[in-house]
PDB file of N, CA and C in Angstrom:
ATOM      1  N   UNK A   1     103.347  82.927  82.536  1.00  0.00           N
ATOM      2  CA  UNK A   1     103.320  83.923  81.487  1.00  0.00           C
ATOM      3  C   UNK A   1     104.753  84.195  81.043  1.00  0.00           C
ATOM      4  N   UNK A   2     105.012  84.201  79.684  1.00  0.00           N
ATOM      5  CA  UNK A   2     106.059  84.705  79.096  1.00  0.00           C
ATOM      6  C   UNK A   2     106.262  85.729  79.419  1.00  0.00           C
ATOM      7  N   UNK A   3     107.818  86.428  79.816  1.00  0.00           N
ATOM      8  CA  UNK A   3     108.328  87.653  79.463  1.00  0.00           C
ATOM      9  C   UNK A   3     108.286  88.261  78.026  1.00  0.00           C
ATOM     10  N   UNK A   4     106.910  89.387  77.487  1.00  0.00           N
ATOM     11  CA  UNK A   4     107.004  90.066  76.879  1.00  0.00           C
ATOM     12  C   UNK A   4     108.268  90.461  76.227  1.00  0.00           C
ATOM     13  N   UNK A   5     108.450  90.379  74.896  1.00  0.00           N
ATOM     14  CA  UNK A   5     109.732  91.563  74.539  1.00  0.00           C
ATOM     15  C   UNK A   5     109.213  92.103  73.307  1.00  0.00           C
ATOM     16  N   UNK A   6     109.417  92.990  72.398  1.00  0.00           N
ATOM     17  CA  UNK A   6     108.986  93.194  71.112  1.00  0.00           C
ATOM     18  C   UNK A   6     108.824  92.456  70.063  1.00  0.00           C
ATOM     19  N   UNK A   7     109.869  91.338  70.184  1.00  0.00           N
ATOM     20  CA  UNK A   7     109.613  90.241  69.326  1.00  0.00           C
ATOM     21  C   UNK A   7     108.389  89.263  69.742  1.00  0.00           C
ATOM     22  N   UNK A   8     108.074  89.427  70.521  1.00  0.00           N
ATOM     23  CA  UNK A   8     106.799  88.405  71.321  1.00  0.00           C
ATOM     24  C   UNK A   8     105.613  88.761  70.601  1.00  0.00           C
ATOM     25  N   UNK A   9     105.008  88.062  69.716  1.00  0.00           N
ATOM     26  CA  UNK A   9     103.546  88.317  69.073  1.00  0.00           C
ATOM     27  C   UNK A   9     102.505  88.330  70.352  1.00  0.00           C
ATOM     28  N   UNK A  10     101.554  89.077  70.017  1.00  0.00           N
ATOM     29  CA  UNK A  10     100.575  88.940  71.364  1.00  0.00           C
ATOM     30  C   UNK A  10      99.781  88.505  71.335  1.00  0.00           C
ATOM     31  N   UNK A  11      99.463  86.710  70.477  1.00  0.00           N
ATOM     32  CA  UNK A  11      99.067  85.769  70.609  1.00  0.00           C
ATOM     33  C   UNK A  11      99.832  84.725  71.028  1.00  0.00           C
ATOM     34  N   UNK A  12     101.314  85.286  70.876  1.00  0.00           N
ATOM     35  CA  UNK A  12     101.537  84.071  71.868  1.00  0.00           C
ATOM     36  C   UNK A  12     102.196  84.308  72.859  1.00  0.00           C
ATOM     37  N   UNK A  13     101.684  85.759  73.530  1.00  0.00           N
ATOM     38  CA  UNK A  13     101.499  86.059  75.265  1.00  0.00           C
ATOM     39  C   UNK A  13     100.140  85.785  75.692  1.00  0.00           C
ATOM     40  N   UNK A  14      99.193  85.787  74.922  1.00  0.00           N
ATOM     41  CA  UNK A  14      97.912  85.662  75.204  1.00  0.00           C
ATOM     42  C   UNK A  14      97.690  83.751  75.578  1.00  0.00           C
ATOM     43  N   UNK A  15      98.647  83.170  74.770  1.00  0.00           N
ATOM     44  CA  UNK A  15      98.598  81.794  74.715  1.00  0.00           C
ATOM     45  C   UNK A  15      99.029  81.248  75.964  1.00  0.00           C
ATOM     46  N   UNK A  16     100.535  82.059  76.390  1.00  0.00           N
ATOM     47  CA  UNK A  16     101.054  81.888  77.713  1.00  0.00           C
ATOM     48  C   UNK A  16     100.165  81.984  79.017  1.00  0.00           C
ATOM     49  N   UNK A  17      99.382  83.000  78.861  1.00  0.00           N
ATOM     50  CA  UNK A  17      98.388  83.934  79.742  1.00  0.00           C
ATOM     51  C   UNK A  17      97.463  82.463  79.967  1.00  0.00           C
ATOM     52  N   UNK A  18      96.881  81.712  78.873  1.00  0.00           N
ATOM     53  CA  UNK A  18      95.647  80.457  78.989  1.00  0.00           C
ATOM     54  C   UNK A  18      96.382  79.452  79.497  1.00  0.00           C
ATOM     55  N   UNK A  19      97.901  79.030  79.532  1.00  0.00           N
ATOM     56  CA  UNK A  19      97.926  78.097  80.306  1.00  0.00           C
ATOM     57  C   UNK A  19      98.496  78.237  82.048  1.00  0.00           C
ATOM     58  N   UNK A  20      98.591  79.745  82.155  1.00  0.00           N
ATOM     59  CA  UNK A  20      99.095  80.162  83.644  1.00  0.00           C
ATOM     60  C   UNK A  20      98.274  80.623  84.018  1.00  0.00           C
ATOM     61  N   UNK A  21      96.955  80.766  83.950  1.00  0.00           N
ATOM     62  CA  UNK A  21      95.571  81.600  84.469  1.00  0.00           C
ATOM     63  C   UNK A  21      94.325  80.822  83.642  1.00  0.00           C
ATOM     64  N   UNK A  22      94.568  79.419  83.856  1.00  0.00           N
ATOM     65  CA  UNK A  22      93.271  78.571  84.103  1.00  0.00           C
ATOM     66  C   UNK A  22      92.585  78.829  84.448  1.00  0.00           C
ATOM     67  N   UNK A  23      92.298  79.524  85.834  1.00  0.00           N
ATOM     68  CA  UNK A  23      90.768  79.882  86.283  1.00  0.00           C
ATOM     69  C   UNK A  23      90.385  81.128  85.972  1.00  0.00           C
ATOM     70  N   UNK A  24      91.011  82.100  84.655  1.00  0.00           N
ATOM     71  CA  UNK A  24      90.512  83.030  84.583  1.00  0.00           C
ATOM     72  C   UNK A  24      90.420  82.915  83.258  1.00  0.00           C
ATOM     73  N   UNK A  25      88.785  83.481  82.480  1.00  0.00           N
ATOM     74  CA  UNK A  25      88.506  83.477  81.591  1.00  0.00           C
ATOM     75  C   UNK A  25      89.398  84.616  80.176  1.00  0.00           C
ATOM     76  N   UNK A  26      90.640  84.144  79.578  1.00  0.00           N
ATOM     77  CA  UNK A  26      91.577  85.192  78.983  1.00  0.00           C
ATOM     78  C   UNK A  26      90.416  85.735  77.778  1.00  0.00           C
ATOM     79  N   UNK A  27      90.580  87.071  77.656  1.00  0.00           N
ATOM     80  CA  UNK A  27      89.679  86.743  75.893  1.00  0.00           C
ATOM     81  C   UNK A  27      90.726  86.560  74.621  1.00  0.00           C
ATOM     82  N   UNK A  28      89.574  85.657  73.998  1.00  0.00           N
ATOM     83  CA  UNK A  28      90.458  85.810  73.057  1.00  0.00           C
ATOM     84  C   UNK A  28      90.917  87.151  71.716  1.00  0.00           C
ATOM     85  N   UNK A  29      92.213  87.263  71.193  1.00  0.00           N
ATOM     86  CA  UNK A  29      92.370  88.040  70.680  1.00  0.00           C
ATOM     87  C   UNK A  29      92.198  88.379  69.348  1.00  0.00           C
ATOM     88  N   UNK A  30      91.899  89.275  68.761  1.00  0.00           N
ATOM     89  CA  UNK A  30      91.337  89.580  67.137  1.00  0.00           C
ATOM     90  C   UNK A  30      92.198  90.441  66.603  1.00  0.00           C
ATOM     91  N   UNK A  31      92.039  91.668  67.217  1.00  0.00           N
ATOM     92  CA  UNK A  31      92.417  93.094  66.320  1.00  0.00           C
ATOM     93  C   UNK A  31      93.978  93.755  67.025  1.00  0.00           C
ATOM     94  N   UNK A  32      95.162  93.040  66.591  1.00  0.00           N
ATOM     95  CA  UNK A  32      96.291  93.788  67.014  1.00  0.00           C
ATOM     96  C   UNK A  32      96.211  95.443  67.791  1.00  0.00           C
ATOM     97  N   UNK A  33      95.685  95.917  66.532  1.00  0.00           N
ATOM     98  CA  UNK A  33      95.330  98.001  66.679  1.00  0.00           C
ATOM     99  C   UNK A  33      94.550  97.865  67.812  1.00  0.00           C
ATOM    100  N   UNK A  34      94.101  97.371  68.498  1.00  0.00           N
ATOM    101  CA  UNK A  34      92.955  97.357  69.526  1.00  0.00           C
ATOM    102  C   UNK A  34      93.604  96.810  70.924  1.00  0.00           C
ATOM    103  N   UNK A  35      94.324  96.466  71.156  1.00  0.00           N
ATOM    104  CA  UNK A  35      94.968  95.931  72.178  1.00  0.00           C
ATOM    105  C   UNK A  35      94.412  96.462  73.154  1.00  0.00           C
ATOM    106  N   UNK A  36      94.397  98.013  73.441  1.00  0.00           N
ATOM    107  CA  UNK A  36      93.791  98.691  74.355  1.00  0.00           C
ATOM    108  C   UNK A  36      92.592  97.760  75.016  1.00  0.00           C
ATOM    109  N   UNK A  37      91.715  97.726  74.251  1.00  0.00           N
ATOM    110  CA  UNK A  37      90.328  97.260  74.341  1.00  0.00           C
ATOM    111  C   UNK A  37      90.387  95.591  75.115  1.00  0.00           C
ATOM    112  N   UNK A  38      91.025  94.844  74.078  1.00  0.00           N
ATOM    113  CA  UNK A  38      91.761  93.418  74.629  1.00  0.00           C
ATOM    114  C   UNK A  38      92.139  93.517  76.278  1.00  0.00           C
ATOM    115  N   UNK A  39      92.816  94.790  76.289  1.00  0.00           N
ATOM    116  CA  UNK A  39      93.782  94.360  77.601  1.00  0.00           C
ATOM    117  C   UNK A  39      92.858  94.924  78.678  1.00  0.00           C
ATOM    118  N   UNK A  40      91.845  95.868  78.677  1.00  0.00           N
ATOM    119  CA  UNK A  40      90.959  96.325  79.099  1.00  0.00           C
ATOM    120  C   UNK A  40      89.924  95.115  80.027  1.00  0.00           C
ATOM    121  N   UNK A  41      89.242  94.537  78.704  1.00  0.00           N
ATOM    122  CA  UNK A  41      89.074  93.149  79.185  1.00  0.00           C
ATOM    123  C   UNK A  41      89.579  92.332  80.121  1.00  0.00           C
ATOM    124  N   UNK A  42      90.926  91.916  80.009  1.00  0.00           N
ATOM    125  CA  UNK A  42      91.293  91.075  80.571  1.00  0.00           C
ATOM    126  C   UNK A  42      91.495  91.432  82.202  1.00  0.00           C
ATOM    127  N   UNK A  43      91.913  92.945  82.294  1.00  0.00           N
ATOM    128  CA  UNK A  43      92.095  93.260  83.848  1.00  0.00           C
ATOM    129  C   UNK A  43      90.584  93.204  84.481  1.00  0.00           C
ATOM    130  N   UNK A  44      89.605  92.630  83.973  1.00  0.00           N
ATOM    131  CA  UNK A  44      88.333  92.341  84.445  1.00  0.00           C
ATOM    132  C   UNK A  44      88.249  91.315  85.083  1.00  0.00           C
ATOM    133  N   UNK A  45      89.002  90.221  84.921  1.00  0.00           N
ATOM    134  CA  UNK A  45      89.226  88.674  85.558  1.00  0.00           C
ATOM    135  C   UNK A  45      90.183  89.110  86.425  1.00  0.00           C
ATOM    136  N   UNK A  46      89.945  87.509  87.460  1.00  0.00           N
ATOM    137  CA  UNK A  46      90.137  88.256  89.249  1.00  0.00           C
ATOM    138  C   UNK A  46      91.736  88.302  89.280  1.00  0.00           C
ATOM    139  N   UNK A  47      92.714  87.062  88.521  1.00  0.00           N
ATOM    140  CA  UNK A  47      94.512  87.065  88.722  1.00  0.00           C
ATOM    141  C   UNK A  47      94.618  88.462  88.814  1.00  0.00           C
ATOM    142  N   UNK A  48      93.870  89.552  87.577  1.00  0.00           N
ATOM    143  CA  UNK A  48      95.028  90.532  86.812  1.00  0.00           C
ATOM    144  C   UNK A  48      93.879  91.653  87.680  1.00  0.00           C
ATOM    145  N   UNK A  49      92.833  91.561  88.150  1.00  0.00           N
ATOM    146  CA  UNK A  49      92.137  93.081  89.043  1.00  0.00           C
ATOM    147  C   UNK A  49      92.970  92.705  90.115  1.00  0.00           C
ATOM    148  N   UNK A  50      92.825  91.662  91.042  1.00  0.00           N
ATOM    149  CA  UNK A  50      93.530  91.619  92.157  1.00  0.00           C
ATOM    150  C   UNK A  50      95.092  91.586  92.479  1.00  0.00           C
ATOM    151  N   UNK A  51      95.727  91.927  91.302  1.00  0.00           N
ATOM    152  CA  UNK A  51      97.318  92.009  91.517  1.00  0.00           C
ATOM    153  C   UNK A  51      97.423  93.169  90.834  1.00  0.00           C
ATOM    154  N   UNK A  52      97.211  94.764  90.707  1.00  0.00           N
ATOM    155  CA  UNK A  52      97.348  96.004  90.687  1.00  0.00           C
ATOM    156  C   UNK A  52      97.924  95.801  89.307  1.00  0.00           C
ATOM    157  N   UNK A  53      97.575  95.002  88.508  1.00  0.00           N
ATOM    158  CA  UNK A  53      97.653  94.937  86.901  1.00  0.00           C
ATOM    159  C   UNK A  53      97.667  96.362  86.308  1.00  0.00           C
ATOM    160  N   UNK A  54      98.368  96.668  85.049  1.00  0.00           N
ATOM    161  CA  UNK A  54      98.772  98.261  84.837  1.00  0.00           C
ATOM    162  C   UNK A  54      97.276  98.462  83.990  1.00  0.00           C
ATOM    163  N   UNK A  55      96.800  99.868  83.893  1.00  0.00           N
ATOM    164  CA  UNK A  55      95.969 100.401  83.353  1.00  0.00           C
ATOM    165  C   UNK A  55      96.721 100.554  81.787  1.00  0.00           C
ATOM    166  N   UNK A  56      95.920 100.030  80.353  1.00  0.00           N
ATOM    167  CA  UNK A  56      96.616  99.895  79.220  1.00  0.00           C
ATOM    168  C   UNK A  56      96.558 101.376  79.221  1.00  0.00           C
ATOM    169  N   UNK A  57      95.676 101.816  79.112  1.00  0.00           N
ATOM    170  CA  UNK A  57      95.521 103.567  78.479  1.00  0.00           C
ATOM    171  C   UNK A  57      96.504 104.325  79.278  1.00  0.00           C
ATOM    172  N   UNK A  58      97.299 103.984  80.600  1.00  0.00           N
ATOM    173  CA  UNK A  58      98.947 104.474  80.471  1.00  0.00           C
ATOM    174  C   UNK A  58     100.020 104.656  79.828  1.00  0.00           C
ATOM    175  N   UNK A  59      99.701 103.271  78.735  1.00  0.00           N
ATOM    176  CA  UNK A  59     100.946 103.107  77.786  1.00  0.00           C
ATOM    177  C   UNK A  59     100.452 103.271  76.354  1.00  0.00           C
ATOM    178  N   UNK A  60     101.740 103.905  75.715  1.00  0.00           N
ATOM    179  CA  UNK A  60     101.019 103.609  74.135  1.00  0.00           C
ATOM    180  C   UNK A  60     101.566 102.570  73.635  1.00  0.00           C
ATOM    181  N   UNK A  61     102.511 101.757  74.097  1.00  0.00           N
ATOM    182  CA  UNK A  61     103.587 100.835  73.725  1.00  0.00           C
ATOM    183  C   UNK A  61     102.976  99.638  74.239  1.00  0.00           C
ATOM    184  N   UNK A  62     102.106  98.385  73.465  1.00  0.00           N
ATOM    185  CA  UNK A  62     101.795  97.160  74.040  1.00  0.00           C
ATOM    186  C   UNK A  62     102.967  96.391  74.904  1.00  0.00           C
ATOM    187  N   UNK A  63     103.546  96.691  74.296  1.00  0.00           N
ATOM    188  CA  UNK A  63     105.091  95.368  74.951  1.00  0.00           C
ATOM    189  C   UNK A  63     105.394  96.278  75.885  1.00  0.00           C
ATOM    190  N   UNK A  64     105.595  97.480  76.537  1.00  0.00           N
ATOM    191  CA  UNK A  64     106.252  98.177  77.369  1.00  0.00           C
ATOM    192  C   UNK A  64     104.089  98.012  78.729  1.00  0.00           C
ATOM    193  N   UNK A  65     103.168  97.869  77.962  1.00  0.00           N
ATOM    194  CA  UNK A  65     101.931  97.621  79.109  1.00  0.00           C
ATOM    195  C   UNK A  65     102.541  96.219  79.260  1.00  0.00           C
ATOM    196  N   UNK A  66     102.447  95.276  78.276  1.00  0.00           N
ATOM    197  CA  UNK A  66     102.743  93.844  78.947  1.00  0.00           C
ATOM    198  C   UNK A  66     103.807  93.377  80.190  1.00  0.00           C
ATOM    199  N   UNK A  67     104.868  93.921  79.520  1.00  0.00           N
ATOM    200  CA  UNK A  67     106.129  93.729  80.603  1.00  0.00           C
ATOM    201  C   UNK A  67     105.918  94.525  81.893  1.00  0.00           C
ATOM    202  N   UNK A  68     104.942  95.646  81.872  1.00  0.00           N
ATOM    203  CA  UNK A  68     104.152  95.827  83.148  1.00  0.00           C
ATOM    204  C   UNK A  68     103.236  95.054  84.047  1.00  0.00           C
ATOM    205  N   UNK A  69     102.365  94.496  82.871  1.00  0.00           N
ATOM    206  CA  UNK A  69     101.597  92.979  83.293  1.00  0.00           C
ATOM    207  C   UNK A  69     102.276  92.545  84.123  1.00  0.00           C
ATOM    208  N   UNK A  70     103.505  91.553  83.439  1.00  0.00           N
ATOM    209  CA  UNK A  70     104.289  90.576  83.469  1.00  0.00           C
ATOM    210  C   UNK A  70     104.599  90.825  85.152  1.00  0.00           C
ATOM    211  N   UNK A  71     105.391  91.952  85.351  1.00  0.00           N
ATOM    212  CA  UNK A  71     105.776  92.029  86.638  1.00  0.00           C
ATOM    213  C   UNK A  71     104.666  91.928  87.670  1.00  0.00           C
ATOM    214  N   UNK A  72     103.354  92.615  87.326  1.00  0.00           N
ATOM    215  CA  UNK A  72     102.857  92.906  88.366  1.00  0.00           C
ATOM    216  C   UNK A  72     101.979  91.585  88.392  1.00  0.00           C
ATOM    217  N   UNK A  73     101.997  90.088  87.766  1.00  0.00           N
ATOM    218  CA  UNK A  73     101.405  88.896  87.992  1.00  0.00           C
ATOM    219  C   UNK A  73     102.466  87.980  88.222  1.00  0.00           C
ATOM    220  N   UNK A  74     103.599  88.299  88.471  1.00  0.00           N
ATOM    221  CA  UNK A  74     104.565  87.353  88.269  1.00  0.00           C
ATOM    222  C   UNK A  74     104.676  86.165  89.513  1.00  0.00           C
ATOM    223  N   UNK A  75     104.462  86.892  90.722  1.00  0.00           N
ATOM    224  CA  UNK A  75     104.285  86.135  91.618  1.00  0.00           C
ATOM    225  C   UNK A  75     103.269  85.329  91.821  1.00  0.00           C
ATOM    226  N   UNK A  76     102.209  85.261  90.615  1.00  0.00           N
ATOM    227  CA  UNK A  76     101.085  84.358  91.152  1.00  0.00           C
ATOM    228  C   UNK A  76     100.734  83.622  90.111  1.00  0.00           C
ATOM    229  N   UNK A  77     101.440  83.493  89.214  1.00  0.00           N
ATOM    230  CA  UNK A  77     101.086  82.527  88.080  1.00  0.00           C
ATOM    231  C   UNK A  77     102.070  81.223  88.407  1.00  0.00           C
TER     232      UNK A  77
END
């Protein structure tokens, strides 16, 4: 997985996400404004429940939840 930064579109962290988490089904993404919902999803597959993945509805800032992601999967991708 890419390191998130603001310039990082979040299709192509989501893109990073499909080739470092093969065995987990990523969804795919639609609605930018919705991220919440997106990222919601995704901590449903086992990489991102079983590595204390951040709760989105903590952050209002996508890139400041991702780079939370980021750390908390970093060791297993």
């Amino acid at each position: 997985m890419i390191i998130p930064t603001k310039d990082t579109s979040f299709n192509t962290l989501i893109g990073s996400m499909v080739v470092d988490f093969p065995k987990d089904n990523i969804p795919l993404f639609a609605d930018e404004d919705n991220w919440k919902l997106w990222a919601s999803s995704l901590l449903q597959e086992n990489s991102f429940s079983s590595s204390g993945a951040p709760n989105p509805n903590a952050f209002a800032d996508r890139t400041q939840w991702a780079q939370a992601l980021f750390y908390s999967v970093a060791s297993i991708s």
